[in-house]
PDB file of N, CA and C in Angstrom:
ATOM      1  N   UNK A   1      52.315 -67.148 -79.403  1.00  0.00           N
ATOM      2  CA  UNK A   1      50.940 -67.014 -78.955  1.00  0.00           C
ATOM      3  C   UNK A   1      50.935 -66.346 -77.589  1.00  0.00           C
ATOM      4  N   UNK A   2      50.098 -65.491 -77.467  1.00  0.00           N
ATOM      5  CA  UNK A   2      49.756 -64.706 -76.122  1.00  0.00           C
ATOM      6  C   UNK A   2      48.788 -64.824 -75.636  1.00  0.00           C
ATOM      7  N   UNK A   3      48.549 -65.159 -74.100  1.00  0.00           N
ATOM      8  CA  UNK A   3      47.343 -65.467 -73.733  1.00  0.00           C
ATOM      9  C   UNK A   3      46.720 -64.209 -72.257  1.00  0.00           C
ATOM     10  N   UNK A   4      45.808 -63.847 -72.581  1.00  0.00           N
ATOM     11  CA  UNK A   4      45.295 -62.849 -71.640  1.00  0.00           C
ATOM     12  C   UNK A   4      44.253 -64.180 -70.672  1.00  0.00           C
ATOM     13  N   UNK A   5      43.845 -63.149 -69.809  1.00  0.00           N
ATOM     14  CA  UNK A   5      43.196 -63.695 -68.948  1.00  0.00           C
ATOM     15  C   UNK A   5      42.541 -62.967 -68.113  1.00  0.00           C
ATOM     16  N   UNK A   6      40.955 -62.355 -68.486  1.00  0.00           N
ATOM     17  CA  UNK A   6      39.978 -61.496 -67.906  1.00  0.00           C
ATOM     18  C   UNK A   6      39.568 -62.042 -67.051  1.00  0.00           C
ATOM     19  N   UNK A   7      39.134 -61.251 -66.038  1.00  0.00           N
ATOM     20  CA  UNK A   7      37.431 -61.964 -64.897  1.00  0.00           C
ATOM     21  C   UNK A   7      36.756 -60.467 -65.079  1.00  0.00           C
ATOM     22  N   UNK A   8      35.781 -60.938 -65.789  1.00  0.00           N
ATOM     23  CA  UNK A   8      34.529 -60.391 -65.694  1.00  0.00           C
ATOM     24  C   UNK A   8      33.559 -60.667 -64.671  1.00  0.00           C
ATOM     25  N   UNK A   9      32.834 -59.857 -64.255  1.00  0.00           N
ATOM     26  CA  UNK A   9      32.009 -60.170 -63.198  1.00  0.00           C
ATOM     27  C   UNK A   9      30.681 -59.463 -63.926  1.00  0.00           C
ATOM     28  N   UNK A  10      29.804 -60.475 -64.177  1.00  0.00           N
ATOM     29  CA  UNK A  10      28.954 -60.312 -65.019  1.00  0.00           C
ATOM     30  C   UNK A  10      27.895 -60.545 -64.683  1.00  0.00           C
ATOM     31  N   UNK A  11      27.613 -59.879 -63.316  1.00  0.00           N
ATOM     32  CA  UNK A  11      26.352 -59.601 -62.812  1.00  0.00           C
ATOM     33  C   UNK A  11      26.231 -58.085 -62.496  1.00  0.00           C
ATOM     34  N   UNK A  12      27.340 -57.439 -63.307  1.00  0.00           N
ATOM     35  CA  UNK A  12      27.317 -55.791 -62.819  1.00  0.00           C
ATOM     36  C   UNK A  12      27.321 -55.684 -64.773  1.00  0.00           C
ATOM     37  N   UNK A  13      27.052 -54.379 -64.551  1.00  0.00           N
ATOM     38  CA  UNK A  13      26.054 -53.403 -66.085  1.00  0.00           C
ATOM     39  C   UNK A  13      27.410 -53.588 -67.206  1.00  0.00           C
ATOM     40  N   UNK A  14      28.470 -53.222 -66.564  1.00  0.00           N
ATOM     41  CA  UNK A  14      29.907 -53.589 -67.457  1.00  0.00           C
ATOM     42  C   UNK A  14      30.248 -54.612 -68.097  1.00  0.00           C
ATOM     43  N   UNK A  15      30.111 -55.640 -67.001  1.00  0.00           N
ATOM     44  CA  UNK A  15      30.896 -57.017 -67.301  1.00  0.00           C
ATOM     45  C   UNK A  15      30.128 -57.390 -68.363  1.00  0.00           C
ATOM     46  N   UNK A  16      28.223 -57.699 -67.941  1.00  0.00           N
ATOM     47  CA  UNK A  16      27.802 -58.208 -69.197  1.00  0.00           C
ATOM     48  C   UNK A  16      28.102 -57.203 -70.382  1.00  0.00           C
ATOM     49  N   UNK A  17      28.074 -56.219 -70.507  1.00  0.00           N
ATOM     50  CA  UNK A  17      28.438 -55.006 -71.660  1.00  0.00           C
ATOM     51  C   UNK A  17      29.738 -56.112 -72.719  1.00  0.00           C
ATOM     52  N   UNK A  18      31.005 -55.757 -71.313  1.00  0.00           N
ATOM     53  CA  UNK A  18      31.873 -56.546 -72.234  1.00  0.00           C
ATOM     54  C   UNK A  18      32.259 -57.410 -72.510  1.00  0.00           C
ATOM     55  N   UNK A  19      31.552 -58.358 -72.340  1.00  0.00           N
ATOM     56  CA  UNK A  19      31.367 -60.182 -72.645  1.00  0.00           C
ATOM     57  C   UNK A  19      30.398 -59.945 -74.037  1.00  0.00           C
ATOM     58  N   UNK A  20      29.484 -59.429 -73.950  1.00  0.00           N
ATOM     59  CA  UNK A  20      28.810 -59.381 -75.083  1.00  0.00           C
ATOM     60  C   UNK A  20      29.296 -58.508 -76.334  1.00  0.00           C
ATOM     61  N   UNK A  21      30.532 -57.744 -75.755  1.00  0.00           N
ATOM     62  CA  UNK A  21      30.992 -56.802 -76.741  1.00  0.00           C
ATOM     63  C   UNK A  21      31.912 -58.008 -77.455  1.00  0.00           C
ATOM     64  N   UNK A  22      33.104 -58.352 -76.595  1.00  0.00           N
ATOM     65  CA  UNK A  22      33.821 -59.219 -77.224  1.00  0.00           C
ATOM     66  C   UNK A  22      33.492 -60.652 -77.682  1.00  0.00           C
ATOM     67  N   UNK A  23      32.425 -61.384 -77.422  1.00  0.00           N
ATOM     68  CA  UNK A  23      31.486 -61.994 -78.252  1.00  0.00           C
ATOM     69  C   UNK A  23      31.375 -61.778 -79.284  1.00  0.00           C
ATOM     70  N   UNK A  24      30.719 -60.642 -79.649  1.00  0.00           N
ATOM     71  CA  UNK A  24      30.519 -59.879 -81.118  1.00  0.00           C
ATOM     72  C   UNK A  24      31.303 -59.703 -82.169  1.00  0.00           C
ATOM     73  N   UNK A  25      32.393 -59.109 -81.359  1.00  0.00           N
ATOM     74  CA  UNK A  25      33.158 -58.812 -82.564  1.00  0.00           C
ATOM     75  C   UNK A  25      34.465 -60.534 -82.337  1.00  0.00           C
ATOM     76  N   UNK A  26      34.555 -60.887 -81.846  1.00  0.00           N
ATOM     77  CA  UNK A  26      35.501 -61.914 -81.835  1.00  0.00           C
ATOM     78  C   UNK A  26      35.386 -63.421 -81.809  1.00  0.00           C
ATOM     79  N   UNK A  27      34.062 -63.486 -82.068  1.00  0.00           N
ATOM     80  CA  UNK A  27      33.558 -64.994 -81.837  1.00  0.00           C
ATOM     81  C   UNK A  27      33.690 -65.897 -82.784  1.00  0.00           C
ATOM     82  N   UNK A  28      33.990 -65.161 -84.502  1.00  0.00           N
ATOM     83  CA  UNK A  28      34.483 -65.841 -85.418  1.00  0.00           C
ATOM     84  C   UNK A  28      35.554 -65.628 -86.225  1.00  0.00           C
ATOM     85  N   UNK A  29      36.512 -64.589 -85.143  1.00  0.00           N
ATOM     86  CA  UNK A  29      37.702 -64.133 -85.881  1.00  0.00           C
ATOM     87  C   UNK A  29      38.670 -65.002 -85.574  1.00  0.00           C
ATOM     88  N   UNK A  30      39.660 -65.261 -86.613  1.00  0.00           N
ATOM     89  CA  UNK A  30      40.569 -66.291 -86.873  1.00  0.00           C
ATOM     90  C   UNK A  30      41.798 -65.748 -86.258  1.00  0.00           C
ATOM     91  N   UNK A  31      42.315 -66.687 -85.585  1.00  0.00           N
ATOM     92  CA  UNK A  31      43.752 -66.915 -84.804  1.00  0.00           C
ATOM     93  C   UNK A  31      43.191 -66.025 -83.415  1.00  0.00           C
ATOM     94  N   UNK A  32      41.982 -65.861 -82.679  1.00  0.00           N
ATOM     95  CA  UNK A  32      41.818 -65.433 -81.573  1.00  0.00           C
ATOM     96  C   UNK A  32      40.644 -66.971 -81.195  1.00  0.00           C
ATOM     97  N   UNK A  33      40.835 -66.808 -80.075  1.00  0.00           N
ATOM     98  CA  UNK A  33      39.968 -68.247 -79.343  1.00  0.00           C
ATOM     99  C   UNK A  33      39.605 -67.581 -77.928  1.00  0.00           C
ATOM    100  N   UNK A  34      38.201 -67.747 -77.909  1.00  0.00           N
ATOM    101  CA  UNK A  34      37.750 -67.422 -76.333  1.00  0.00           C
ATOM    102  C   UNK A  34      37.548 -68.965 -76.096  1.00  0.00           C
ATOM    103  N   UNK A  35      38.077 -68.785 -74.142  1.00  0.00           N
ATOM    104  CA  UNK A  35      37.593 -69.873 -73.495  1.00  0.00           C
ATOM    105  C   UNK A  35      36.871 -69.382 -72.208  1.00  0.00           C
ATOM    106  N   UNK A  36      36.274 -70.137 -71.482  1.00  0.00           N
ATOM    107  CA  UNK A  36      35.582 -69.734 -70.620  1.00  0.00           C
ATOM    108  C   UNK A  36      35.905 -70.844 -69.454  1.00  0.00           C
ATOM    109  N   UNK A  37      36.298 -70.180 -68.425  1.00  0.00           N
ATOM    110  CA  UNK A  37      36.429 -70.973 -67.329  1.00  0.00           C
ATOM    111  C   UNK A  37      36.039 -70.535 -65.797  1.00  0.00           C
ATOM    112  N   UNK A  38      34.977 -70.772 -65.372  1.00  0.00           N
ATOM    113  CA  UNK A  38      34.541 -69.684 -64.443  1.00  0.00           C
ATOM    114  C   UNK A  38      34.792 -70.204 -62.898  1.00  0.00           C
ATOM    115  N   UNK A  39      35.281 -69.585 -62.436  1.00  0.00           N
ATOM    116  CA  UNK A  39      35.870 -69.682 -60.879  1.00  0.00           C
ATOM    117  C   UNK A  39      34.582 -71.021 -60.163  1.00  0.00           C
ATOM    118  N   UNK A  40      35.462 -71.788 -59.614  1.00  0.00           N
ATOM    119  CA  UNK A  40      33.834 -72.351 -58.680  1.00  0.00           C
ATOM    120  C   UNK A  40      33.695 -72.114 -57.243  1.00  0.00           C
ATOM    121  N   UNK A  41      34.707 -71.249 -56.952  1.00  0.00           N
ATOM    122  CA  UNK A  41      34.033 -70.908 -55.534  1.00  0.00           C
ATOM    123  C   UNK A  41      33.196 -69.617 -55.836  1.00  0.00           C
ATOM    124  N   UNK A  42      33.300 -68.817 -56.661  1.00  0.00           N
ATOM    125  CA  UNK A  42      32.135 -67.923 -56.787  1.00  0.00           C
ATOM    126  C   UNK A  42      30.985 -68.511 -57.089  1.00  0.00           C
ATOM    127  N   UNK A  43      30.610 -69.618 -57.442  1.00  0.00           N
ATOM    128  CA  UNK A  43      29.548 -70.416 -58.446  1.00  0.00           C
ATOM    129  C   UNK A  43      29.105 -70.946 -56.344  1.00  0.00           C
ATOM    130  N   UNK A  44      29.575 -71.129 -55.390  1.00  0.00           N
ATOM    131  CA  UNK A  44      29.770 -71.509 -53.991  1.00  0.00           C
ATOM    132  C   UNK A  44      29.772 -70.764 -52.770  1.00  0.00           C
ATOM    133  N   UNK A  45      28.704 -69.909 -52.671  1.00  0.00           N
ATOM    134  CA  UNK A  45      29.007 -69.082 -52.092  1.00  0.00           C
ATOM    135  C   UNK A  45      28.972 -69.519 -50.380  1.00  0.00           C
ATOM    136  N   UNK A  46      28.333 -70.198 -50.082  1.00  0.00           N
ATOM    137  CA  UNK A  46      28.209 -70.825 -48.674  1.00  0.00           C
ATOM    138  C   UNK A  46      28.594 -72.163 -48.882  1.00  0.00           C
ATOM    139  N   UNK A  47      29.269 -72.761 -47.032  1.00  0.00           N
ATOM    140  CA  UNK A  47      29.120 -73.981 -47.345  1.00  0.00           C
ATOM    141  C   UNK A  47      28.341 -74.562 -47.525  1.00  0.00           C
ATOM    142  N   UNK A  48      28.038 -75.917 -48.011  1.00  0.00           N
ATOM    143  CA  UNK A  48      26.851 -76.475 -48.711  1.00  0.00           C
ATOM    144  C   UNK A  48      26.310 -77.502 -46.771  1.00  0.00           C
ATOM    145  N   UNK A  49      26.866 -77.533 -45.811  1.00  0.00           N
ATOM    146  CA  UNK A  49      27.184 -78.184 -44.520  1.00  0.00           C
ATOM    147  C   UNK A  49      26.106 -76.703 -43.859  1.00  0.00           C
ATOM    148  N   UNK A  50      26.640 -75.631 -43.873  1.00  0.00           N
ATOM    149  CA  UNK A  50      26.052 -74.607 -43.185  1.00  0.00           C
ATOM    150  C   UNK A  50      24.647 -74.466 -43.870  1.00  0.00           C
ATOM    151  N   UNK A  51      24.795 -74.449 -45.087  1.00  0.00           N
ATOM    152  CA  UNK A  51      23.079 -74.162 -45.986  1.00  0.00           C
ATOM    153  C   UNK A  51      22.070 -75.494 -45.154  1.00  0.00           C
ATOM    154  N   UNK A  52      22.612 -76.477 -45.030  1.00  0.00           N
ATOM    155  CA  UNK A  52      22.264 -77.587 -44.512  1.00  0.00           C
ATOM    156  C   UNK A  52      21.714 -77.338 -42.902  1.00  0.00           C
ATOM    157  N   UNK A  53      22.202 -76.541 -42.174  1.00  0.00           N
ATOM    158  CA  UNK A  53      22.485 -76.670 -40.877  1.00  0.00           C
ATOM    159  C   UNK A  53      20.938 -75.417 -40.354  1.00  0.00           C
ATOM    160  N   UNK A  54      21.353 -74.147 -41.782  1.00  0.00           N
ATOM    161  CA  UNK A  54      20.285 -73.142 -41.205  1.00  0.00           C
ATOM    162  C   UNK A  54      19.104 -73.800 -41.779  1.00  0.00           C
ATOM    163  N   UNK A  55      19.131 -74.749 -42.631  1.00  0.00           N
ATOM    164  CA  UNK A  55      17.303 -75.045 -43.019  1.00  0.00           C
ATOM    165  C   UNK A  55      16.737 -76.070 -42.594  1.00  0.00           C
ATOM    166  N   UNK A  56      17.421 -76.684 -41.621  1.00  0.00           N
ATOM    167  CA  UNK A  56      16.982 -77.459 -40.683  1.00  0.00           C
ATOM    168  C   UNK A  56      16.453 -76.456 -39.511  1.00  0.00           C
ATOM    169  N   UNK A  57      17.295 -75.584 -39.058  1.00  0.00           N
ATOM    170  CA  UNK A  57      17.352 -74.976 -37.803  1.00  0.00           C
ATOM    171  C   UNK A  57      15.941 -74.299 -38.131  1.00  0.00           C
ATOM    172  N   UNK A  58      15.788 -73.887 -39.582  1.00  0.00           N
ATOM    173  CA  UNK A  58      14.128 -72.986 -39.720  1.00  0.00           C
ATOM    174  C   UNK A  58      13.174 -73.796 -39.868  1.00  0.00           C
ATOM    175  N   UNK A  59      13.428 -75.369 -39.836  1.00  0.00           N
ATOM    176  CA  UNK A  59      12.629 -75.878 -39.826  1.00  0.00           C
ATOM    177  C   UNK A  59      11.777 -76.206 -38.296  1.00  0.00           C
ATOM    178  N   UNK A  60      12.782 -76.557 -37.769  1.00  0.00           N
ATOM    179  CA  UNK A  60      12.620 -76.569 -36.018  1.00  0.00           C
ATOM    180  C   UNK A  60      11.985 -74.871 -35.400  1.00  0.00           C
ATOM    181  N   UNK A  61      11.977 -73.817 -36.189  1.00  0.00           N
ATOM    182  CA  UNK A  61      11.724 -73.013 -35.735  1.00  0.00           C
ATOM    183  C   UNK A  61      12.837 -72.575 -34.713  1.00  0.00           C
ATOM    184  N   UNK A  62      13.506 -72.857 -34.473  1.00  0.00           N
ATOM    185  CA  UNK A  62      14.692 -72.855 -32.976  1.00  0.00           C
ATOM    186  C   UNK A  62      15.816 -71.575 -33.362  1.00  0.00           C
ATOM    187  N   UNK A  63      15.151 -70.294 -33.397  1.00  0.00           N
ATOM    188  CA  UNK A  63      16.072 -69.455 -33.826  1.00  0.00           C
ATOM    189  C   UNK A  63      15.741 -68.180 -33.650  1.00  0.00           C
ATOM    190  N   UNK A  64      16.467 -67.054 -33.241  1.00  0.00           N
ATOM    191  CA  UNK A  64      16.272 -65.523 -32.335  1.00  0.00           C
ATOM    192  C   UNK A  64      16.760 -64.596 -33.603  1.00  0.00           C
ATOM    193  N   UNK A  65      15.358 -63.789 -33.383  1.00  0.00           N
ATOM    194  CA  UNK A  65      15.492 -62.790 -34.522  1.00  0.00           C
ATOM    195  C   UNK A  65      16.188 -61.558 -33.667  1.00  0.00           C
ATOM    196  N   UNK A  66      17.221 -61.114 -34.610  1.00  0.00           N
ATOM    197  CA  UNK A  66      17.992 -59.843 -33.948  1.00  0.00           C
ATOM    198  C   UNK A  66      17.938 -58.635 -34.464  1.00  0.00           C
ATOM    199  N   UNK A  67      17.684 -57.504 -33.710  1.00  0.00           N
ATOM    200  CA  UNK A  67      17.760 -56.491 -34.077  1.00  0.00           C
ATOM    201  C   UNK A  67      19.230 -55.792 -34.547  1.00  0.00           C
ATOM    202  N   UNK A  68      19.649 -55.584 -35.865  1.00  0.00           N
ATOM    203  CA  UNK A  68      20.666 -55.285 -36.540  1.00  0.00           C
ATOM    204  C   UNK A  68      20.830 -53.978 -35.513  1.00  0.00           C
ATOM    205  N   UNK A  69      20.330 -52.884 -35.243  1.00  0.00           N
ATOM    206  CA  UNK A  69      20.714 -51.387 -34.316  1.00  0.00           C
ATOM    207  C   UNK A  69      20.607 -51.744 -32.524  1.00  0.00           C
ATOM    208  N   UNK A  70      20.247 -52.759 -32.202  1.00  0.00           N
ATOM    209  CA  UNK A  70      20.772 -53.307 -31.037  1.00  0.00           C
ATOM    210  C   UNK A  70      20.655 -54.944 -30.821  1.00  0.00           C
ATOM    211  N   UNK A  71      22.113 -55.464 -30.413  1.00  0.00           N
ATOM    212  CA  UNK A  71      22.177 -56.688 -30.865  1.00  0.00           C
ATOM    213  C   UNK A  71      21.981 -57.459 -29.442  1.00  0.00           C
ATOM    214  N   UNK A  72      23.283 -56.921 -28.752  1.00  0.00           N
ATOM    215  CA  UNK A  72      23.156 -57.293 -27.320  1.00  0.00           C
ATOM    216  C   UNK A  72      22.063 -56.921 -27.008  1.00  0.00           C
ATOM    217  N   UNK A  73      20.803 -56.194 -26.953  1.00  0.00           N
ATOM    218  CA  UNK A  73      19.870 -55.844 -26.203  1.00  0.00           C
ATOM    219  C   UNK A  73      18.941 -57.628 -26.855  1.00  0.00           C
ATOM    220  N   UNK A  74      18.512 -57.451 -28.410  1.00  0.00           N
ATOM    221  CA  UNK A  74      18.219 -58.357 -28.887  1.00  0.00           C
ATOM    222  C   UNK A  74      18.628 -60.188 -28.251  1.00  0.00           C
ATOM    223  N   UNK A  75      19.791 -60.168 -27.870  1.00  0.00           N
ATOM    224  CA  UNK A  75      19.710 -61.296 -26.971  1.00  0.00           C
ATOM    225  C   UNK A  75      19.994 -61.386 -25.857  1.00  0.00           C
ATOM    226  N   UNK A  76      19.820 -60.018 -25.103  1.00  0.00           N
ATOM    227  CA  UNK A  76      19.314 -60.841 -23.846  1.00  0.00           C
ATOM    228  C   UNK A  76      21.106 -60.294 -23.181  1.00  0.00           C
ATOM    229  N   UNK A  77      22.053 -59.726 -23.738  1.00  0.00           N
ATOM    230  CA  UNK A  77      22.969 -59.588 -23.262  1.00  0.00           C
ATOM    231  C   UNK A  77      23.758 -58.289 -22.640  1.00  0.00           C
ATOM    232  N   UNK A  78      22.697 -57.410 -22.210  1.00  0.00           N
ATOM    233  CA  UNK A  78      22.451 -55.650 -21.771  1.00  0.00           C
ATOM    234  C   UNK A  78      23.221 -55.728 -20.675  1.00  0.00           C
TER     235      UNK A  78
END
């Protein structure tokens, strides 16, 4: 028995393409077996401590909007 092992990333036009391709044709063919096991730090993208930390902080309002094309000017650090 041989075992492959894809990552699809199946939020781009491909991945779903070929998840649904090999679905199709392989979902009831005999002596092949899909499993699915999907990463969980991708499923994690922030810490769940920091998600915590900025929606408090927007709740307090307590926070400096920055200009992405000048940053140091934006706080104060020219």
């Amino acid at each position: 028995m041989t075992t492959f092992t894809i990552k699809i990333n199946e939020r781009t036009k491909a991945g779903k393409a070929f998840r649904m391709l090999t679905e199709t044709f392989f979902k009831d063919a005999k002596g092949i077996e899909i499993t699915e096991k999907t990463d969980e730090k991708e499923d994690e993208v922030y810490n769940p401590e920091f998600v915590k930390m900025i929606k408090e902080a927007d709740k307090r309002g307590n926070f400096t909007t920055v200009n992405p094309d000048d940053i140091w000017g934006s706080l104060g650090l020219k």
